[in-house]
Protein backbone atom coordinates (compact mmCIF):
# COMPACT_ATOMS: atom_id res chain seq x y z
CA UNK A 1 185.01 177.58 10.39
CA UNK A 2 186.68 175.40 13.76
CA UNK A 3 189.89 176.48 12.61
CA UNK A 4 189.67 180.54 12.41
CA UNK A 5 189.42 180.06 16.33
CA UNK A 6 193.67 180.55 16.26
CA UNK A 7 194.83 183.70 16.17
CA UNK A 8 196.91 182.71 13.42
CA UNK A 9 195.04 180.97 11.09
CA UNK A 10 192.24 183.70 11.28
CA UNK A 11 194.22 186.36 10.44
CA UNK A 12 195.22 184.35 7.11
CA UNK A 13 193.56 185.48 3.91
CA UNK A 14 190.68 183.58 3.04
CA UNK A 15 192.32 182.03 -0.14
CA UNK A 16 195.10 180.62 1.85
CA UNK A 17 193.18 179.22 4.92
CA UNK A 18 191.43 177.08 2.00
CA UNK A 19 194.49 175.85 0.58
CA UNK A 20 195.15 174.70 4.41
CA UNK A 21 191.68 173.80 5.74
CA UNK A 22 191.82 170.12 3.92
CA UNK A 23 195.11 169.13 5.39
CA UNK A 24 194.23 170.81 9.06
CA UNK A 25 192.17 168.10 11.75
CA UNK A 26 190.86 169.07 14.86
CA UNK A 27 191.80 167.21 18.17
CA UNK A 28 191.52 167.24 21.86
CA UNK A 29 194.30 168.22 23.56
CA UNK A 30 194.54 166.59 27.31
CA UNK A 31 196.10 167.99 30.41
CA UNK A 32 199.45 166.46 30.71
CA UNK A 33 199.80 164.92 26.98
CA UNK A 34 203.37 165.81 25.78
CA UNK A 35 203.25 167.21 22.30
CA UNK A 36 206.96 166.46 21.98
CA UNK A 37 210.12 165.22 23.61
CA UNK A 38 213.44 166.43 24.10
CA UNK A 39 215.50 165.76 20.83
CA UNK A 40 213.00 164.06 19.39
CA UNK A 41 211.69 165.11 15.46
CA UNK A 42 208.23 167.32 15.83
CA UNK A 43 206.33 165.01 13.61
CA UNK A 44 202.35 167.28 14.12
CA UNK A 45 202.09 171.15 14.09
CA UNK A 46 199.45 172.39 16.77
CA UNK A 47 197.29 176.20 16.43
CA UNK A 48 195.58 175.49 19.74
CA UNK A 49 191.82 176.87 19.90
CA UNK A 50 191.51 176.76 23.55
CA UNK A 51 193.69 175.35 26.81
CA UNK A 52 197.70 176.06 26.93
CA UNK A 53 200.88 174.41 25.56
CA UNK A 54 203.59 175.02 27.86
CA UNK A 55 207.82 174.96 26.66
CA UNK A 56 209.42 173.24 29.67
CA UNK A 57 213.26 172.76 30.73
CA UNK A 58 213.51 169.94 32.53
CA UNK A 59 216.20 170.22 35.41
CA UNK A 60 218.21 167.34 36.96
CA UNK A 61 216.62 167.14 39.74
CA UNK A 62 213.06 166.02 38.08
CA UNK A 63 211.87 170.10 38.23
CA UNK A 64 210.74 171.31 35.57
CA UNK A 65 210.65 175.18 34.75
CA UNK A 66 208.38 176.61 32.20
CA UNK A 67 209.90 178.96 29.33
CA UNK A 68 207.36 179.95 26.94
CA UNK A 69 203.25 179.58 26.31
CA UNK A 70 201.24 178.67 23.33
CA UNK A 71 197.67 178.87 23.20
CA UNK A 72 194.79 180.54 20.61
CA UNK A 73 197.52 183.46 19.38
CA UNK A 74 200.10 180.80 18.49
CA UNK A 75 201.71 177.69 16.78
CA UNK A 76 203.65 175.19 18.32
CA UNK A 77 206.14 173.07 16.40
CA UNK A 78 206.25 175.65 12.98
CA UNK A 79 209.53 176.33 13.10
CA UNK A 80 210.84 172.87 13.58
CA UNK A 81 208.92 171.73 11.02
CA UNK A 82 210.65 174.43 8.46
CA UNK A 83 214.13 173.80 9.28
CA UNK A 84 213.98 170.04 10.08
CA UNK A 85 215.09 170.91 13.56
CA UNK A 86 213.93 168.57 16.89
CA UNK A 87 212.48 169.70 19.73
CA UNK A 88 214.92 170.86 22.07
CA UNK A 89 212.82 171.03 24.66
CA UNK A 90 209.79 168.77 26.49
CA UNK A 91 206.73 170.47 25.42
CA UNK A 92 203.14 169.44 27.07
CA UNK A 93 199.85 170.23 27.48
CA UNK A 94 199.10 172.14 30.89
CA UNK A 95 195.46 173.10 30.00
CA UNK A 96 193.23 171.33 28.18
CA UNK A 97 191.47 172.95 24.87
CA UNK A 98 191.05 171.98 21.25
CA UNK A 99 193.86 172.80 18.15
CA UNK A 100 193.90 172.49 15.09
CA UNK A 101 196.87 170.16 13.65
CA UNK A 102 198.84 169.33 10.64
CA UNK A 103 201.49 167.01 9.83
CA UNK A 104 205.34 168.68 9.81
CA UNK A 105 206.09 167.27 6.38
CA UNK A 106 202.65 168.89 4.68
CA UNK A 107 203.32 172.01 7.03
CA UNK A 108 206.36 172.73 4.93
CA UNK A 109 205.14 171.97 1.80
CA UNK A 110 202.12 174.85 1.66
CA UNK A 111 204.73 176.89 3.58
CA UNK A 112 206.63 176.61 0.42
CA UNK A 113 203.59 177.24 -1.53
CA UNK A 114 201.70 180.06 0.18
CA UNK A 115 204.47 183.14 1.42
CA UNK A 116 201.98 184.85 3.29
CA UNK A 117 201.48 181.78 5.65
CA UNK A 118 205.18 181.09 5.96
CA UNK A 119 205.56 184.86 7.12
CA UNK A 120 203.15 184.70 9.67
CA UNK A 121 204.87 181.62 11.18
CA UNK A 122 208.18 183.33 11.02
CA UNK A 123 206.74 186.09 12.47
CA UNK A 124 205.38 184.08 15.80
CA UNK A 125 208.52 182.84 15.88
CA UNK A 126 210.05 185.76 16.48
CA UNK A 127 207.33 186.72 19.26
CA UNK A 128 208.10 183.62 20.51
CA UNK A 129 211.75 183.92 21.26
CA UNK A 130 211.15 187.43 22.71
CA UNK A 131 208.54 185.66 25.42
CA UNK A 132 211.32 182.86 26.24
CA UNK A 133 213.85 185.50 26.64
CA UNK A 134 211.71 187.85 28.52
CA UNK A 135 210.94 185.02 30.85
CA UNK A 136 214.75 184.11 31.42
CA UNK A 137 214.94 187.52 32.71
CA UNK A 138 212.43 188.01 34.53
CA UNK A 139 213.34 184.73 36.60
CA UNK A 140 216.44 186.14 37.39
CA UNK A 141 215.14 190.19 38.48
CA UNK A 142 211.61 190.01 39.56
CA UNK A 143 209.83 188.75 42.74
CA UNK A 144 207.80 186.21 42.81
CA UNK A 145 204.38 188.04 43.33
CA UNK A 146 205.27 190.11 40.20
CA UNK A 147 206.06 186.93 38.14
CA UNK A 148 203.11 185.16 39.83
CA UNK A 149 200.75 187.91 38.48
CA UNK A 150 202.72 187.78 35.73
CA UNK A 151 201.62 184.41 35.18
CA UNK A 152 198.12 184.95 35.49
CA UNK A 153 197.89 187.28 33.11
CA UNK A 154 199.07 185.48 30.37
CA UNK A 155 197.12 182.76 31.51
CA UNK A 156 193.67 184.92 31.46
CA UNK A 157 194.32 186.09 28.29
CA UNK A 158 194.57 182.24 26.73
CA UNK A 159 192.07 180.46 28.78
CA UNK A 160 189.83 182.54 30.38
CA UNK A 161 189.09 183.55 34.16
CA UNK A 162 188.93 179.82 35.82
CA UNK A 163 192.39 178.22 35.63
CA UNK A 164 192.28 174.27 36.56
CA UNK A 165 195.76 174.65 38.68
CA UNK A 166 197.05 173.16 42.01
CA UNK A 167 199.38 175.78 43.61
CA UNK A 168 202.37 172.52 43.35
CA UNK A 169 201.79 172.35 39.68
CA UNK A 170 202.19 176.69 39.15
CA UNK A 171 205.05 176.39 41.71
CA UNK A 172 206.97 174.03 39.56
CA UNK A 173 206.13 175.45 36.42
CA UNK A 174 207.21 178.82 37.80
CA UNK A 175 210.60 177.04 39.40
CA UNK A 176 209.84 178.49 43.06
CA UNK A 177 208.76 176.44 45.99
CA UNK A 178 205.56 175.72 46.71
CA UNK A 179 205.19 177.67 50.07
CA UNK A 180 206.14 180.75 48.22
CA UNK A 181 203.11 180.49 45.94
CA UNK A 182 200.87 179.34 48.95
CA UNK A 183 202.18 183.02 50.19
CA UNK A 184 201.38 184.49 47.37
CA UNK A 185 197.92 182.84 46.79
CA UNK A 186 197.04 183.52 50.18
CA UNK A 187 197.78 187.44 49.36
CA UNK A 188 195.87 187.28 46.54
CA UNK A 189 192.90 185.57 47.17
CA UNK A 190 192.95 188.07 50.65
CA UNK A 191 192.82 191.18 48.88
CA UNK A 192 189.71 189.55 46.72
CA UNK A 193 191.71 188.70 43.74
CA UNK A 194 191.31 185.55 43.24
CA UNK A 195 189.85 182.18 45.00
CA UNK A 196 190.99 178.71 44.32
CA UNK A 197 189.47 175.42 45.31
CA UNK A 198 190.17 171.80 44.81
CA UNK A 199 192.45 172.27 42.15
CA UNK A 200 190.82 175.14 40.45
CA UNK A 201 191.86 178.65 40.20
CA UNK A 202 189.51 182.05 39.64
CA UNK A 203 190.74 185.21 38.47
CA UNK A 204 187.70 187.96 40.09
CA UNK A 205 189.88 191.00 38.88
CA UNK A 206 192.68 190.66 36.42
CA UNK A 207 192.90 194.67 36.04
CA UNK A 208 194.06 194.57 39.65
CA UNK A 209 196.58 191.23 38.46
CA UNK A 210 197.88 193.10 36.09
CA UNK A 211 198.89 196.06 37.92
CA UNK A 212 201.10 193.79 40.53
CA UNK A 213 202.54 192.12 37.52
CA UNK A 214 205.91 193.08 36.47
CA UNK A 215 206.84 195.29 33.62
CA UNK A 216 207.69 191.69 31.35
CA UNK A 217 203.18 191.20 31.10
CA UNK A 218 203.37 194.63 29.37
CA UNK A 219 205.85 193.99 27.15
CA UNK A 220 205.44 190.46 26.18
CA UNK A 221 202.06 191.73 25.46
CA UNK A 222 203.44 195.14 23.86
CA UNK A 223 205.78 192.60 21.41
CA UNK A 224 202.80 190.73 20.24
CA UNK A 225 200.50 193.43 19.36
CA UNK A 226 203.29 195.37 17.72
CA UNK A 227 204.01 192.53 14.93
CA UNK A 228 200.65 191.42 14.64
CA UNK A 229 198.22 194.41 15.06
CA UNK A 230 200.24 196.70 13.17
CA UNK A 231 199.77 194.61 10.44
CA UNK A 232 196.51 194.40 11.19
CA UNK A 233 196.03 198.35 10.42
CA UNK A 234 198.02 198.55 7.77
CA UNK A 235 195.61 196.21 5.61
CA UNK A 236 192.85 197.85 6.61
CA UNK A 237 194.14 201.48 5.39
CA UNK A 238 195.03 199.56 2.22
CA UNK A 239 191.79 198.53 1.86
């Protein structure tokens, strides 16, 4: 089944993916589409298979800084879609993949109908949050080769070791300038880490990554497994 390739939806019993499955398409999701605007109503619900949504604050001066990423363990636009809330936020597409989607209005209606899916987008929700605050503090504490590793390891562990990135595009997501990352990159790629070329970017060892990442990779990480493995465990040893 397509859509069992999110996290999400695979973990869902099998009698409640059904009741989704007929509502739930599968699209293309392009580099650079926006999946919502600022204040703007969320009118589709993504659970990407592949490729990376990316939460964005968009600064006055025409920067942008990213705040939170979606890919194959996620949801994007669940929680609006609950509460009738708009997107506070611009919200795009920085890797391209495949996702499942839904319309917000049906969305709510089988979350009203099937608990155990409405608790698993709560729950995300709540992982979510603790990524976008993680990342507010790690902005403001950490150095950018931490955060930069940071970065990649998130980024390996929802699309894989070849990254289609320009070192101006992961400077502005990551709100630094671009000759810091070029610094960085250079470091990186020196001590066999990683290569890049014409707009494309390799990871050759992300234990290595991971290790000059700052303590927020471990946690975010830590966070997600906590609400979602644990659970995990406890229906198997009820089974």
């Amino acid at each position: 089944m397509p859509h069992a390739a999110n996290f999400l939806l695979d973990r869902l019993a099998p009698a409640t993916l059904a009741r989704l499955v007929p509502h739930l398409s599968v699209v293309e999701i392009t580099a650079r589409d926006i999946v919502a605007e600022p204040h703007q109503q969320v009118q589709r619900v993504y659970f990407p298979h592949s490729g990376i949504i990316s939460s964005v604050v968009e600064l006055a001066d025409g920067g942008a800084i990213e705040t939170g990423m979606i890919g194959k363990d996620g949801v994007f636009g669940a929680s609006q879609a609950l509460d009738h809330k708009m997107s506070l936020n611009l919200v795009t597409v920085q890797i391209s993949g495949r996702a499942s989607i839904v319309t917000s209005e049906r969305l709510r209606a089988l979350a009203a109908e099937l608990p155990d899916f409405k608790a698993v987008l709560v729950k995300y929700e709540q992982f979510f949050l603790s990524q976008v605050q993680q990342t507010a503090a790690c902005n403001a504490v950490h150095d950018i080769e931490a955060r930069t590793c940071k970065w990649l390891s998130r980024m390996f562990d929802l699309a894989g070791p070849d990254l289609p990135l320009t070192q101006e595009f992961f400077a502005g997501m990551m709100g630094v300038r671009r000759t810091s990352v070029t610094t960085v990159a250079g470091e990186l790629h020196g001590a066999g880490l990683i290569s890049y070329s014409r707009g494309r970017l390799h990871i050759h060892n992300i234990s290595q990554i991971r290790k000059r990442a700052c303590e927020c990779d471990e946690v975010v990480r830590g966070h997600y497994q906590r609400m979602f493995r644990a659970d995990e465990a406890d229906q198997e040893n009820s089974s």
